[in-house]
PDB file of N, CA and C in Angstrom:
ATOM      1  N   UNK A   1      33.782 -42.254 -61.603  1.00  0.00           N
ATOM      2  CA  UNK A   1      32.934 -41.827 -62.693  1.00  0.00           C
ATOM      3  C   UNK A   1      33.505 -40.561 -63.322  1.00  0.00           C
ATOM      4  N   UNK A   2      33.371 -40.485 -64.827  1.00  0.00           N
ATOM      5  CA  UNK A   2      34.113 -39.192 -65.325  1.00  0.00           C
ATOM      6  C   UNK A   2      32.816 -38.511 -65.478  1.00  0.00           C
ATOM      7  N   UNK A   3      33.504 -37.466 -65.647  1.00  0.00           N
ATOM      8  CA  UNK A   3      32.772 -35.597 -65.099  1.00  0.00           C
ATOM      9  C   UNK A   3      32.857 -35.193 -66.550  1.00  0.00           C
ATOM     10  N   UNK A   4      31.830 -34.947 -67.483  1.00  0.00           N
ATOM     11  CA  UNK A   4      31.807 -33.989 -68.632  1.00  0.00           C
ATOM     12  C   UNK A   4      32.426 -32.653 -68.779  1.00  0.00           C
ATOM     13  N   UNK A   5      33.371 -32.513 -69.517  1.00  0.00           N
ATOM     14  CA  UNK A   5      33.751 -31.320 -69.654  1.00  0.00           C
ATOM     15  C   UNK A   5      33.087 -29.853 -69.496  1.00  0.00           C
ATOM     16  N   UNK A   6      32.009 -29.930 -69.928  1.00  0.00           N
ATOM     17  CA  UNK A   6      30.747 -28.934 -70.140  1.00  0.00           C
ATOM     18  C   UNK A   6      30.579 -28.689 -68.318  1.00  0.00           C
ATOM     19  N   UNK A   7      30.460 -29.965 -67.732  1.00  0.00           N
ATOM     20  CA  UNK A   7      30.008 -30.083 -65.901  1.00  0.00           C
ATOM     21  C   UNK A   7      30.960 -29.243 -65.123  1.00  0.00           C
ATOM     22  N   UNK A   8      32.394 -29.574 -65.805  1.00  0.00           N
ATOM     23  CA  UNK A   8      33.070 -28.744 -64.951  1.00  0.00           C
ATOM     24  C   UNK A   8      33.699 -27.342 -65.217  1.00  0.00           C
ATOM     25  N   UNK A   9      33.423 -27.225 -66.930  1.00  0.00           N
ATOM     26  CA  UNK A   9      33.279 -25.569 -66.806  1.00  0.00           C
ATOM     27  C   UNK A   9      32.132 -24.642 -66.003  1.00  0.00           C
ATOM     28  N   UNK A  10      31.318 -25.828 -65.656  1.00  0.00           N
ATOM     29  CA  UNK A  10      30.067 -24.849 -65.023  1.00  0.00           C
ATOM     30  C   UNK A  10      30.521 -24.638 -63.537  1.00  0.00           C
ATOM     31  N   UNK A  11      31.163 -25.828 -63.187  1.00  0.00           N
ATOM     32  CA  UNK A  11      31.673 -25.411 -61.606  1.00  0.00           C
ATOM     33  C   UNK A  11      32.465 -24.826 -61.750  1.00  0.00           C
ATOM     34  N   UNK A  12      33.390 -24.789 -62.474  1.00  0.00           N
ATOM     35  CA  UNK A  12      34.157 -23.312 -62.213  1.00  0.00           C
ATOM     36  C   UNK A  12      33.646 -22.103 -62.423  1.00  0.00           C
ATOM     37  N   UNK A  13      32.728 -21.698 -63.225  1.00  0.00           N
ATOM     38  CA  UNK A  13      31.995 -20.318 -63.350  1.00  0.00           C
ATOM     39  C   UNK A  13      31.570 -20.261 -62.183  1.00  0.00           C
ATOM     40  N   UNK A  14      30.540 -21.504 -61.782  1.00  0.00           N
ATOM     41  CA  UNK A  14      30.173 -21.251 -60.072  1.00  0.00           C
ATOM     42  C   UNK A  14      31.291 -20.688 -59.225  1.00  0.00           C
ATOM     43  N   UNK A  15      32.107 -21.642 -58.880  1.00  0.00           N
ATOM     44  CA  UNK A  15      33.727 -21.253 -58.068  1.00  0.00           C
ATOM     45  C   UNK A  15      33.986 -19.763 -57.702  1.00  0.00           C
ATOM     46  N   UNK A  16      33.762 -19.073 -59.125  1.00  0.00           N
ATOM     47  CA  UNK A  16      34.712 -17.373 -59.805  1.00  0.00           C
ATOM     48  C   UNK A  16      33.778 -16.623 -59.327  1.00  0.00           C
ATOM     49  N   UNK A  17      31.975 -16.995 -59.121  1.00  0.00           N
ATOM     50  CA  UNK A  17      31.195 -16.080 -59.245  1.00  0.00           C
ATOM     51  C   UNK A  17      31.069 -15.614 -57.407  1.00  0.00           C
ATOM     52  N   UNK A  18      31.063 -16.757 -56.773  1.00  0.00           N
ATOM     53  CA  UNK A  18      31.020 -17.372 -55.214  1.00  0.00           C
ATOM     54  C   UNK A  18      32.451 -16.943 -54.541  1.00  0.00           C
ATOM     55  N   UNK A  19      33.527 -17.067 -55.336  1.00  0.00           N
ATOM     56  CA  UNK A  19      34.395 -16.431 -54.237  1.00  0.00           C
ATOM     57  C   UNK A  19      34.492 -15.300 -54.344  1.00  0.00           C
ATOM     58  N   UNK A  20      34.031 -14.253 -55.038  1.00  0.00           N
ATOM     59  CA  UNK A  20      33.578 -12.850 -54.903  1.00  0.00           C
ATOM     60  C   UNK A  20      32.559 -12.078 -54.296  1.00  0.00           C
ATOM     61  N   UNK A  21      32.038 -13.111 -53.041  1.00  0.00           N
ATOM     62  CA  UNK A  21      30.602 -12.434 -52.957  1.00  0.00           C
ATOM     63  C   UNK A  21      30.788 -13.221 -51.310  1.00  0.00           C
ATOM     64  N   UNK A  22      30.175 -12.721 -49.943  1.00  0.00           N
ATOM     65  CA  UNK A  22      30.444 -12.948 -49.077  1.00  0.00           C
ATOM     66  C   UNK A  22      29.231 -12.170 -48.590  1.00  0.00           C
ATOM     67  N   UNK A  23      27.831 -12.972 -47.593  1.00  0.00           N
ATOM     68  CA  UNK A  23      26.742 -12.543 -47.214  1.00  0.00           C
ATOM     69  C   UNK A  23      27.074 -12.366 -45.330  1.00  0.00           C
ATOM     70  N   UNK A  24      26.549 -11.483 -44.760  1.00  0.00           N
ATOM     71  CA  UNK A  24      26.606 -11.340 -43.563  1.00  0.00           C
ATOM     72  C   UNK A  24      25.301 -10.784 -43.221  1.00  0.00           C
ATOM     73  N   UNK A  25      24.921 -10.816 -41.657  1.00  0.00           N
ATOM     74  CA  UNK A  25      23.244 -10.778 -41.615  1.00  0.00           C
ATOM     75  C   UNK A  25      23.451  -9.307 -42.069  1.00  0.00           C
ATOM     76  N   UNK A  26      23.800  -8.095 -42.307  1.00  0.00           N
ATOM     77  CA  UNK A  26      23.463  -6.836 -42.161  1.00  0.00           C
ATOM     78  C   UNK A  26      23.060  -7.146 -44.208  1.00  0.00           C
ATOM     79  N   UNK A  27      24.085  -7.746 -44.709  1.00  0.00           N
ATOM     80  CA  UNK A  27      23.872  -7.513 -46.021  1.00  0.00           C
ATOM     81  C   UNK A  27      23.861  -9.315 -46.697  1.00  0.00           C
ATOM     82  N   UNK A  28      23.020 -10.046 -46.320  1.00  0.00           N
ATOM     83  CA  UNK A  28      23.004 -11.078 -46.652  1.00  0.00           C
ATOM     84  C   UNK A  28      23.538 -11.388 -48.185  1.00  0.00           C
ATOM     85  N   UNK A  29      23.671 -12.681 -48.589  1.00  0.00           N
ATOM     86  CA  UNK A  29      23.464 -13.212 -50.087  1.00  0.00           C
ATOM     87  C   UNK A  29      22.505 -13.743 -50.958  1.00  0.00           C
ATOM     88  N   UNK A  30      21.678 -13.038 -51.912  1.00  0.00           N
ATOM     89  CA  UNK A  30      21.064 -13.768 -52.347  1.00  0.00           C
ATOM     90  C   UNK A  30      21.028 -14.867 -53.449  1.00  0.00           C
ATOM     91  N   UNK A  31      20.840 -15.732 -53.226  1.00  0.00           N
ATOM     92  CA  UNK A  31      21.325 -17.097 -53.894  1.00  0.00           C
ATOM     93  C   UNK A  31      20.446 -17.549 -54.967  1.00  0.00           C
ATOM     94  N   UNK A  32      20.588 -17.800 -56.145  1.00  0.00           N
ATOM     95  CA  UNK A  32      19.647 -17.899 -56.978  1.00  0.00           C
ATOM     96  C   UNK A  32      19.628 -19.186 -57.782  1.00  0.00           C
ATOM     97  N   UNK A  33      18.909 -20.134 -57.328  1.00  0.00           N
ATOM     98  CA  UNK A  33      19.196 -21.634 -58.230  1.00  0.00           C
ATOM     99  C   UNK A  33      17.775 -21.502 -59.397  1.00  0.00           C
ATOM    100  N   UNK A  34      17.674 -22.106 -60.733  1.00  0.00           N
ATOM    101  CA  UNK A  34      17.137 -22.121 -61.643  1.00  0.00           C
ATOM    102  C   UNK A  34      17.118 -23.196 -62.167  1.00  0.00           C
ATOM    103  N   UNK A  35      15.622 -24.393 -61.887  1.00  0.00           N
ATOM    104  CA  UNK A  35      15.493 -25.319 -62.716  1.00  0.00           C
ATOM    105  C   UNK A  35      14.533 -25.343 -63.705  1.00  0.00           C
ATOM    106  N   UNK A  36      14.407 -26.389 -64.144  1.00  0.00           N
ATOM    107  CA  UNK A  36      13.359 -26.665 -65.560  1.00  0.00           C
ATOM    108  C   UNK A  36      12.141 -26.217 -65.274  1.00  0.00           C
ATOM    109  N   UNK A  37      11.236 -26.577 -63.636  1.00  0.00           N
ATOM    110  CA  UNK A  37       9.936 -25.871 -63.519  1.00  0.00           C
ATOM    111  C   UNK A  37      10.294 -24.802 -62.668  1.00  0.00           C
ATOM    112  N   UNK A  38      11.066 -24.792 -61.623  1.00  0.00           N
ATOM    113  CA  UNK A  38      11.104 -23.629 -60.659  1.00  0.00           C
ATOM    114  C   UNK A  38      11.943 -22.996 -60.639  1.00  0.00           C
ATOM    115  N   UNK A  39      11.941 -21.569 -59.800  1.00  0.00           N
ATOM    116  CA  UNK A  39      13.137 -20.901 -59.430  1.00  0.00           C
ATOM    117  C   UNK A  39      13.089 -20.525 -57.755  1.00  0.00           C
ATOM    118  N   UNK A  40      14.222 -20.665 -57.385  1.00  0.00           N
ATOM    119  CA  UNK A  40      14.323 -20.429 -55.882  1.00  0.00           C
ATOM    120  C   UNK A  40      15.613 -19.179 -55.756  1.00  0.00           C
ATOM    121  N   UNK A  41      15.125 -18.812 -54.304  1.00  0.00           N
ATOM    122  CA  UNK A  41      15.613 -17.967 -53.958  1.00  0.00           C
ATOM    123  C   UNK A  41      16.025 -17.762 -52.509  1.00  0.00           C
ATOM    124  N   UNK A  42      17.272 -17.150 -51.909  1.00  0.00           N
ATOM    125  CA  UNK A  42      17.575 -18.076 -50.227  1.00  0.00           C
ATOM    126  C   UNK A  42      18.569 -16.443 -50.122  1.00  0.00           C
ATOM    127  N   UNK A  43      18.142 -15.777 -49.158  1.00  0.00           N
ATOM    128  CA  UNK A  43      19.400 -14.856 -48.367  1.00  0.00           C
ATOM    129  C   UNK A  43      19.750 -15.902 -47.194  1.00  0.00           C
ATOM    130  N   UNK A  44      21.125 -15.587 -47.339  1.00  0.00           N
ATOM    131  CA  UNK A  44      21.793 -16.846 -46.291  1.00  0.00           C
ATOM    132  C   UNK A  44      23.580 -15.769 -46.288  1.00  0.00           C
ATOM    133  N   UNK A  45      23.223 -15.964 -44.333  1.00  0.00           N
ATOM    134  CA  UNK A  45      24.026 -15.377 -44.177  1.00  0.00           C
ATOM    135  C   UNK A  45      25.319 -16.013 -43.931  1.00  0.00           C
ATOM    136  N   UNK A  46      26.419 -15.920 -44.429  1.00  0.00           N
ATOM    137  CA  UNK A  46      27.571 -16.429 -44.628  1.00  0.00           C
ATOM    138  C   UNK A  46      28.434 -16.613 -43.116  1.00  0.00           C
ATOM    139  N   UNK A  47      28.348 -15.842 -42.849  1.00  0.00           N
ATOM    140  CA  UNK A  47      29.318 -15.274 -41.428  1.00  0.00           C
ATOM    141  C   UNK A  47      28.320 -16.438 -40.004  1.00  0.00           C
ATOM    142  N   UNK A  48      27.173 -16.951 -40.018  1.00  0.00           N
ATOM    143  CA  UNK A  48      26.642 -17.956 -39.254  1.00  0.00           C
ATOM    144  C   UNK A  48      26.445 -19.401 -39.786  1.00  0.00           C
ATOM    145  N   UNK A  49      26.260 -19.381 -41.014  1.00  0.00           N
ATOM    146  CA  UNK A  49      25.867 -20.503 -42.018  1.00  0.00           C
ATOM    147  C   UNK A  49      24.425 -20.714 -42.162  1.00  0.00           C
ATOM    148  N   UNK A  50      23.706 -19.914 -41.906  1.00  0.00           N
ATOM    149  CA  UNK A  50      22.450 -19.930 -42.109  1.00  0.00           C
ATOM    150  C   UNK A  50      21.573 -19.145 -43.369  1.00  0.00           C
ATOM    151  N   UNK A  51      20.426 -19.678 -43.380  1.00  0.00           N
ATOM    152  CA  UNK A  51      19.456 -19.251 -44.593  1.00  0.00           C
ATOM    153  C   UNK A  51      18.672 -18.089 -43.478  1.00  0.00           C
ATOM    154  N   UNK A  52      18.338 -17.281 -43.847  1.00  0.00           N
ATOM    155  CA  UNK A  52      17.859 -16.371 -42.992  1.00  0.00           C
ATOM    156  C   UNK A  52      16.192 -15.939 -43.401  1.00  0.00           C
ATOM    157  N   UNK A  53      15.818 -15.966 -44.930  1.00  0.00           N
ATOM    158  CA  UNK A  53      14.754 -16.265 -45.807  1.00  0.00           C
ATOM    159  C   UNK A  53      14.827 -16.658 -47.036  1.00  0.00           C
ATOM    160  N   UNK A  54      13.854 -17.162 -47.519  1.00  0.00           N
ATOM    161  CA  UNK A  54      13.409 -18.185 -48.631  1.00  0.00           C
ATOM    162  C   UNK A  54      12.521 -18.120 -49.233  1.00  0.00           C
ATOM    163  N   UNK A  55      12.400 -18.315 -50.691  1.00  0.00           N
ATOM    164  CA  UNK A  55      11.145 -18.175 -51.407  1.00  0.00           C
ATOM    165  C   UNK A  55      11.404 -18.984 -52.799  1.00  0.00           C
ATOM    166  N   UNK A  56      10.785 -19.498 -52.991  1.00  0.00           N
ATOM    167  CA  UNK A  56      10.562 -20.365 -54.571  1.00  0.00           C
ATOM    168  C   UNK A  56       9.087 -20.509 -55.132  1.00  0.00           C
ATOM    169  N   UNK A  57       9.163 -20.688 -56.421  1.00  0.00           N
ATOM    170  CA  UNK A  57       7.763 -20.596 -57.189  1.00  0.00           C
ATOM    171  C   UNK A  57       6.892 -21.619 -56.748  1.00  0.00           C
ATOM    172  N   UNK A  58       7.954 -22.684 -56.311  1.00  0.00           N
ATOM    173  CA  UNK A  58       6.505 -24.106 -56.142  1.00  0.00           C
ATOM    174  C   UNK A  58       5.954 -23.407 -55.217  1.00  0.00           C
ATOM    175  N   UNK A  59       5.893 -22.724 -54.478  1.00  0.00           N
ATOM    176  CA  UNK A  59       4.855 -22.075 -52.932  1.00  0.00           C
ATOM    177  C   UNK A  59       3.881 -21.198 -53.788  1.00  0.00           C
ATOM    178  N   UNK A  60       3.828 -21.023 -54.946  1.00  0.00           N
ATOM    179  CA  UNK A  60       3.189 -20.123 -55.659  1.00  0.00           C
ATOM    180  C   UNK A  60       1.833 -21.003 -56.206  1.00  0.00           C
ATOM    181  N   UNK A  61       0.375 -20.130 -55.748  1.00  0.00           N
ATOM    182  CA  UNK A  61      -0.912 -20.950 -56.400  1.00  0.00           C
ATOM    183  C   UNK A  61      -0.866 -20.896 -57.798  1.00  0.00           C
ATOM    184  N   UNK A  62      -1.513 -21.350 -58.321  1.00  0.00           N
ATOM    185  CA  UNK A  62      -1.755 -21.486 -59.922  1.00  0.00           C
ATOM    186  C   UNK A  62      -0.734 -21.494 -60.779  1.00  0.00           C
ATOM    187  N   UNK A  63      -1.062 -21.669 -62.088  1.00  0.00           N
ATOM    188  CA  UNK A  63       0.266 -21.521 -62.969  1.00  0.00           C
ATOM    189  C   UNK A  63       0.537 -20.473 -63.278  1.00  0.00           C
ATOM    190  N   UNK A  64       1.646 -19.929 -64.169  1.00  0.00           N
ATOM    191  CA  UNK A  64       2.235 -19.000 -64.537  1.00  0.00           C
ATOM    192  C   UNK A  64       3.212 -18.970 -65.284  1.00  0.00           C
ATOM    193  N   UNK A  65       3.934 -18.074 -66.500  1.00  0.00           N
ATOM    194  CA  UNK A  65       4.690 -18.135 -67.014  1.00  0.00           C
ATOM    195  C   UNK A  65       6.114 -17.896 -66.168  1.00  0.00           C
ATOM    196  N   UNK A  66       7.161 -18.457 -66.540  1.00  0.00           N
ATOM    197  CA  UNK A  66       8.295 -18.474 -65.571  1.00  0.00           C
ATOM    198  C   UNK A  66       9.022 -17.227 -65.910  1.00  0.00           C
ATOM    199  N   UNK A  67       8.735 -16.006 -66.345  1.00  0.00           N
ATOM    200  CA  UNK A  67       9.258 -14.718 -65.665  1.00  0.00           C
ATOM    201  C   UNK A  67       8.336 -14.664 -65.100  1.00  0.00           C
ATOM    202  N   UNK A  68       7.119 -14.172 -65.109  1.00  0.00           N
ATOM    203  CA  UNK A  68       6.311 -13.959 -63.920  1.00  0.00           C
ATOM    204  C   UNK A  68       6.535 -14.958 -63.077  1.00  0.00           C
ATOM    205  N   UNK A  69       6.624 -15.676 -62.814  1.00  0.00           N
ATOM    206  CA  UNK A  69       7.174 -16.774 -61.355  1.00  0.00           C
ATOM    207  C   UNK A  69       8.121 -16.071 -60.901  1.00  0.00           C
ATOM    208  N   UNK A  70       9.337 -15.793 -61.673  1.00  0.00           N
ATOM    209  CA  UNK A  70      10.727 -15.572 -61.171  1.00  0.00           C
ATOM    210  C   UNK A  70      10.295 -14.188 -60.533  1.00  0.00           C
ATOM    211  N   UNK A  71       9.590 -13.365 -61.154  1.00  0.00           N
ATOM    212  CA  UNK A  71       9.061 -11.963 -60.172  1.00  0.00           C
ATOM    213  C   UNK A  71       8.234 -11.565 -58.672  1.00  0.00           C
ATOM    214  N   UNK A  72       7.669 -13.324 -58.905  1.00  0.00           N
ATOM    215  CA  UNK A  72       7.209 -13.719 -57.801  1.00  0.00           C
ATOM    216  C   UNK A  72       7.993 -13.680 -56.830  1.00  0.00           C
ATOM    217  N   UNK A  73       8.491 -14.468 -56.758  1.00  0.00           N
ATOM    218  CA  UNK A  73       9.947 -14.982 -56.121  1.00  0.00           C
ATOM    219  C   UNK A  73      10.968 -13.668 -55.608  1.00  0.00           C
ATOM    220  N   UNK A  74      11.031 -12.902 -56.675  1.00  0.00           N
ATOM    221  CA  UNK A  74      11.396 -11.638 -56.061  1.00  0.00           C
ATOM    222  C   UNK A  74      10.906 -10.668 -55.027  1.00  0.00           C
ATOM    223  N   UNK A  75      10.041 -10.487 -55.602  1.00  0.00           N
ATOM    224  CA  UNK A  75       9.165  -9.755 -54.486  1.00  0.00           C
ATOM    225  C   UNK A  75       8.868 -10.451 -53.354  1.00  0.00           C
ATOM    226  N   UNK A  76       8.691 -11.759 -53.102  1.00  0.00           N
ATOM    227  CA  UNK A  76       8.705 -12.192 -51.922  1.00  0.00           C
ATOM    228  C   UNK A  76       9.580 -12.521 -50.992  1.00  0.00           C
ATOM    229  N   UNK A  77      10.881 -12.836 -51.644  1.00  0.00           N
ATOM    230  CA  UNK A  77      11.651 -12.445 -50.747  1.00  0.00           C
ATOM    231  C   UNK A  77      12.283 -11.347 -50.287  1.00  0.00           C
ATOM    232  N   UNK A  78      12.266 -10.541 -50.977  1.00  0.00           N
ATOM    233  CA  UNK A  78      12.244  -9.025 -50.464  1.00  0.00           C
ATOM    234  C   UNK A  78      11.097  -8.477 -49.555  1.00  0.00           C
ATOM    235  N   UNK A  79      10.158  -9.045 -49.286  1.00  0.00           N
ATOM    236  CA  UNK A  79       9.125  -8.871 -48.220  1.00  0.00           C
ATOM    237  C   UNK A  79       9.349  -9.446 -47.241  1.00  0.00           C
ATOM    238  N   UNK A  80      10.280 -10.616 -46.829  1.00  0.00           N
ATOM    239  CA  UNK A  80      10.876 -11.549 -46.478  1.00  0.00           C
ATOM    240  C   UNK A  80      11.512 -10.945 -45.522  1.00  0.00           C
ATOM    241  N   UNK A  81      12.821 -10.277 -46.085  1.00  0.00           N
ATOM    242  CA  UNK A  81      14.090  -9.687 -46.230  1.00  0.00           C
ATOM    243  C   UNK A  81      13.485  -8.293 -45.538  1.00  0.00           C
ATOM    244  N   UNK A  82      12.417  -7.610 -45.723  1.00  0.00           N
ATOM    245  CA  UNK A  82      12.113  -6.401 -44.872  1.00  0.00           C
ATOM    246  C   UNK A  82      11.677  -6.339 -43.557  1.00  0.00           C
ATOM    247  N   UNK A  83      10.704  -7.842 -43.365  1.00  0.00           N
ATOM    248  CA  UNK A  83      10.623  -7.867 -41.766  1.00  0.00           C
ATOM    249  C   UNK A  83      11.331  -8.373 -41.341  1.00  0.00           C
ATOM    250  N   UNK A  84      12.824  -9.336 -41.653  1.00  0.00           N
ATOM    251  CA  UNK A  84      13.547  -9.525 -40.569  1.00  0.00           C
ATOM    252  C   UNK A  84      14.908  -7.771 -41.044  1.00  0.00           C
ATOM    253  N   UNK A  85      14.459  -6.898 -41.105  1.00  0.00           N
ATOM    254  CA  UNK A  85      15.216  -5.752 -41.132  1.00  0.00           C
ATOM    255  C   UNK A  85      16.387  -5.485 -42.150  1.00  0.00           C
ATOM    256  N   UNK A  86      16.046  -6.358 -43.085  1.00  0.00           N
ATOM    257  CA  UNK A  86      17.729  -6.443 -44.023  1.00  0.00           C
ATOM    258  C   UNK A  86      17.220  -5.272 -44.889  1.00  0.00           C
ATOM    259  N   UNK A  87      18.192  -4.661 -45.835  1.00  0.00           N
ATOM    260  CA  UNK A  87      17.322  -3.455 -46.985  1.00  0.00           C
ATOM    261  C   UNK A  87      18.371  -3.892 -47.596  1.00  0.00           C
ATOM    262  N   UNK A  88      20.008  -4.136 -48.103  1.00  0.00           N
ATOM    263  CA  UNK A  88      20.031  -4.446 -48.840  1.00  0.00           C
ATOM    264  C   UNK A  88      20.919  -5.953 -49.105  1.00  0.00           C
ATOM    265  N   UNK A  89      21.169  -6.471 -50.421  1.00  0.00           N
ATOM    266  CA  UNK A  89      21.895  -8.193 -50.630  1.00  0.00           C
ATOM    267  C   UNK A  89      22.699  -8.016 -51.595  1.00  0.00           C
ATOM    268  N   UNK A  90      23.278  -9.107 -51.665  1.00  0.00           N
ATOM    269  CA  UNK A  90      24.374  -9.304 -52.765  1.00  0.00           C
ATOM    270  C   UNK A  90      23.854 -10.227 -53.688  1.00  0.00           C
ATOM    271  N   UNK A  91      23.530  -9.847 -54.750  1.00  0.00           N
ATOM    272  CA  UNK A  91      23.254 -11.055 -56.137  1.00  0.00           C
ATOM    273  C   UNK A  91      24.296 -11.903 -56.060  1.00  0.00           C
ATOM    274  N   UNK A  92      24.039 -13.450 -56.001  1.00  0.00           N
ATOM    275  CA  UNK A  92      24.660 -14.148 -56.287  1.00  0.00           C
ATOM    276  C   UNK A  92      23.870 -15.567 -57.064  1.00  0.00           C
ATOM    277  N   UNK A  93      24.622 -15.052 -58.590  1.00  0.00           N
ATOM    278  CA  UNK A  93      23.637 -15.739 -59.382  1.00  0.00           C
ATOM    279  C   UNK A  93      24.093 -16.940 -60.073  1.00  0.00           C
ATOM    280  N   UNK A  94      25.002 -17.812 -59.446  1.00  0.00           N
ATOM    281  CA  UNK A  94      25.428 -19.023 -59.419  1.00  0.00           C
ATOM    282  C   UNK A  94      25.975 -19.173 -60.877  1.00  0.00           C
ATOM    283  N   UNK A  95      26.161 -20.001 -61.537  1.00  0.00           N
ATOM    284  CA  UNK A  95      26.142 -19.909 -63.272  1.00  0.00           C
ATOM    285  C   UNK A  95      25.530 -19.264 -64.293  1.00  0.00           C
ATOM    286  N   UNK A  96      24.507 -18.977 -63.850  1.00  0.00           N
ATOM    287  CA  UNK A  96      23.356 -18.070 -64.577  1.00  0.00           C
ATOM    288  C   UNK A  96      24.077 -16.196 -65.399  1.00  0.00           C
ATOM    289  N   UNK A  97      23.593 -16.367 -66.707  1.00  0.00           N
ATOM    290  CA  UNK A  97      23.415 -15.195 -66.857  1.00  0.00           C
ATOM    291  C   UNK A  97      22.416 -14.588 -66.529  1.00  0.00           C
ATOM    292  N   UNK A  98      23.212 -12.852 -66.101  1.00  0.00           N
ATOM    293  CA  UNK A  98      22.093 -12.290 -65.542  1.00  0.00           C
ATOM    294  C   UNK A  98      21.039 -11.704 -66.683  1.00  0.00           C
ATOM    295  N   UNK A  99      20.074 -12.355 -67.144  1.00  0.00           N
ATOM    296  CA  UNK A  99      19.221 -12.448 -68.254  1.00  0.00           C
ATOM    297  C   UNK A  99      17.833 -13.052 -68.027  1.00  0.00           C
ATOM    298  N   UNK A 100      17.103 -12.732 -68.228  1.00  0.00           N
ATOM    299  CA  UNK A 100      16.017 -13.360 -68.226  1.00  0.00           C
ATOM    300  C   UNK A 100      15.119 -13.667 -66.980  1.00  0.00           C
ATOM    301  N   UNK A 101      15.452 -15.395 -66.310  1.00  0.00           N
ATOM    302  CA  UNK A 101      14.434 -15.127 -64.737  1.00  0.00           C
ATOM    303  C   UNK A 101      15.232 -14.690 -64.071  1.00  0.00           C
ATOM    304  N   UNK A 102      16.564 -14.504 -64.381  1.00  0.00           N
ATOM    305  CA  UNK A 102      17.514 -14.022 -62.864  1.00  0.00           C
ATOM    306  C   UNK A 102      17.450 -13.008 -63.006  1.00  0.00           C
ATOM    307  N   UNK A 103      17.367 -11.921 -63.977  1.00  0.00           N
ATOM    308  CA  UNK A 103      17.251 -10.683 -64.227  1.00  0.00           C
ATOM    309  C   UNK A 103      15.806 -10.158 -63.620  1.00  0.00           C
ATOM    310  N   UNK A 104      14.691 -10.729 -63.828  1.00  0.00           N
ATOM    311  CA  UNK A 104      13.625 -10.850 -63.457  1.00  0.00           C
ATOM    312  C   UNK A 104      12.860 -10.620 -62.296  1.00  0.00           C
ATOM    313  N   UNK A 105      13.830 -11.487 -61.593  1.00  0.00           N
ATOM    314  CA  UNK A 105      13.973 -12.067 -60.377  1.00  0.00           C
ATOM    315  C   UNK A 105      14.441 -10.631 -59.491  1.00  0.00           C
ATOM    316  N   UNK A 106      15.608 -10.591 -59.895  1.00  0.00           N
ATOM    317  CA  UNK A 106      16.772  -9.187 -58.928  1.00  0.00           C
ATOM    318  C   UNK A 106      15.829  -8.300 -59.165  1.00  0.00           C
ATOM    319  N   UNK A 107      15.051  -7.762 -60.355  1.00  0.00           N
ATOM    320  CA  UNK A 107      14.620  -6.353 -60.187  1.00  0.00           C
ATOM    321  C   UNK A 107      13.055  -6.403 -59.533  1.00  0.00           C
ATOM    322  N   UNK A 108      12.735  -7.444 -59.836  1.00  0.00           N
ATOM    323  CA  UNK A 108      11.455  -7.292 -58.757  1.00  0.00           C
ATOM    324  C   UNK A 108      12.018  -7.654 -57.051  1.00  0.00           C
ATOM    325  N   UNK A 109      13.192  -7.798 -56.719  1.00  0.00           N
ATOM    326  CA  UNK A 109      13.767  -7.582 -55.280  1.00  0.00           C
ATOM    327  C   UNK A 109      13.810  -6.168 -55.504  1.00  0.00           C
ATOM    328  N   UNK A 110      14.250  -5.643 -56.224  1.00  0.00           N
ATOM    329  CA  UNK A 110      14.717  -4.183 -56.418  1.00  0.00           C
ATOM    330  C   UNK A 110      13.179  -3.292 -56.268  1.00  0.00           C
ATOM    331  N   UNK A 111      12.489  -3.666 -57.099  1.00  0.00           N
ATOM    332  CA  UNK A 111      11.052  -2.851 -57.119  1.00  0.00           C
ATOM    333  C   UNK A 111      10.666  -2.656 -55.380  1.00  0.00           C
ATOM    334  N   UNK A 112      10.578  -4.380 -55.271  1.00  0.00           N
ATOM    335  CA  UNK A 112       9.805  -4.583 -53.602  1.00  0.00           C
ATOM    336  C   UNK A 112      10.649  -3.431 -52.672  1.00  0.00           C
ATOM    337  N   UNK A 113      11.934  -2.934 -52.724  1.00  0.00           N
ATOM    338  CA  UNK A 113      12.468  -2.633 -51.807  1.00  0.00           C
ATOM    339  C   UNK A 113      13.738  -2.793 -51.158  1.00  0.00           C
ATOM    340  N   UNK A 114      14.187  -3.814 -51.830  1.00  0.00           N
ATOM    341  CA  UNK A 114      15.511  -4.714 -51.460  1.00  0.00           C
ATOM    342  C   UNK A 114      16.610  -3.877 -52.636  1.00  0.00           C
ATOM    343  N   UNK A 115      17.529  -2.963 -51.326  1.00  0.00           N
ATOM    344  CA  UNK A 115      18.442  -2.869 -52.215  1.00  0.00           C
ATOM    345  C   UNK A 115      19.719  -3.883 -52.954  1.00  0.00           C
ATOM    346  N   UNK A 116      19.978  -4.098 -54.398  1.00  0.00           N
ATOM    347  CA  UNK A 116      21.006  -5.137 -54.541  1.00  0.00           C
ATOM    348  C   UNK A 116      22.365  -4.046 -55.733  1.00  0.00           C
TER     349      UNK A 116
END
């Protein structure tokens, strides 16, 4: 099956953004995927292969506009991220400009406590 041109400039932005960024439990990665209704969010430590905490909007009651979701999401995993002892992560914001829910997103980690 052929691959759209557009598909694989995006994996390579992914590729460029990911081999610059390397999570370990002291300073995990935070991983930021962005779809049409939700946004998720995963520190995952590189050096074990594990997700260490997690948070996305579908866990969120009621509706909401999707920056406020994405702030959700922030702050909770940075609450996340404080009782298992981490303070600070590495943005890793997959294809995404940092604009809008990903922007959103990082500084309400930042507000909660989570240095990035």
């Amino acid at each position: 099956m052929k691959q759209s041109a557009l598909y694989n400039r995006k994996l390579k932005r992914v590729a460029r953004t990911r081999a610059k960024l390397f999570g370990t439990s002291i300073r995990p990665r935070l991983a930021v995927f962005r779809s049409n209704r939700f946004i998720y969010a995963q520190l995952i430590d590189d050096v074990s292969g594990k997700t260490l905490a997690a948070a996305s909007s579908a866990d969120m009651k009621g509706k909401k506009a999707k920056i406020d979701a994405a702030k959700f999401v922030g702050e909770a995993v940075a609450k996340k991220a404080e009782k298992l002892g981490v303070k600070s992560a590495i943005l890793d914001r997959r294809s995404y400009r940092y604009h809008g829910r990903v922007k959103a997103l990082a500084e309400a980690a930042r507000v909660a406590g989570l240095k990035i």
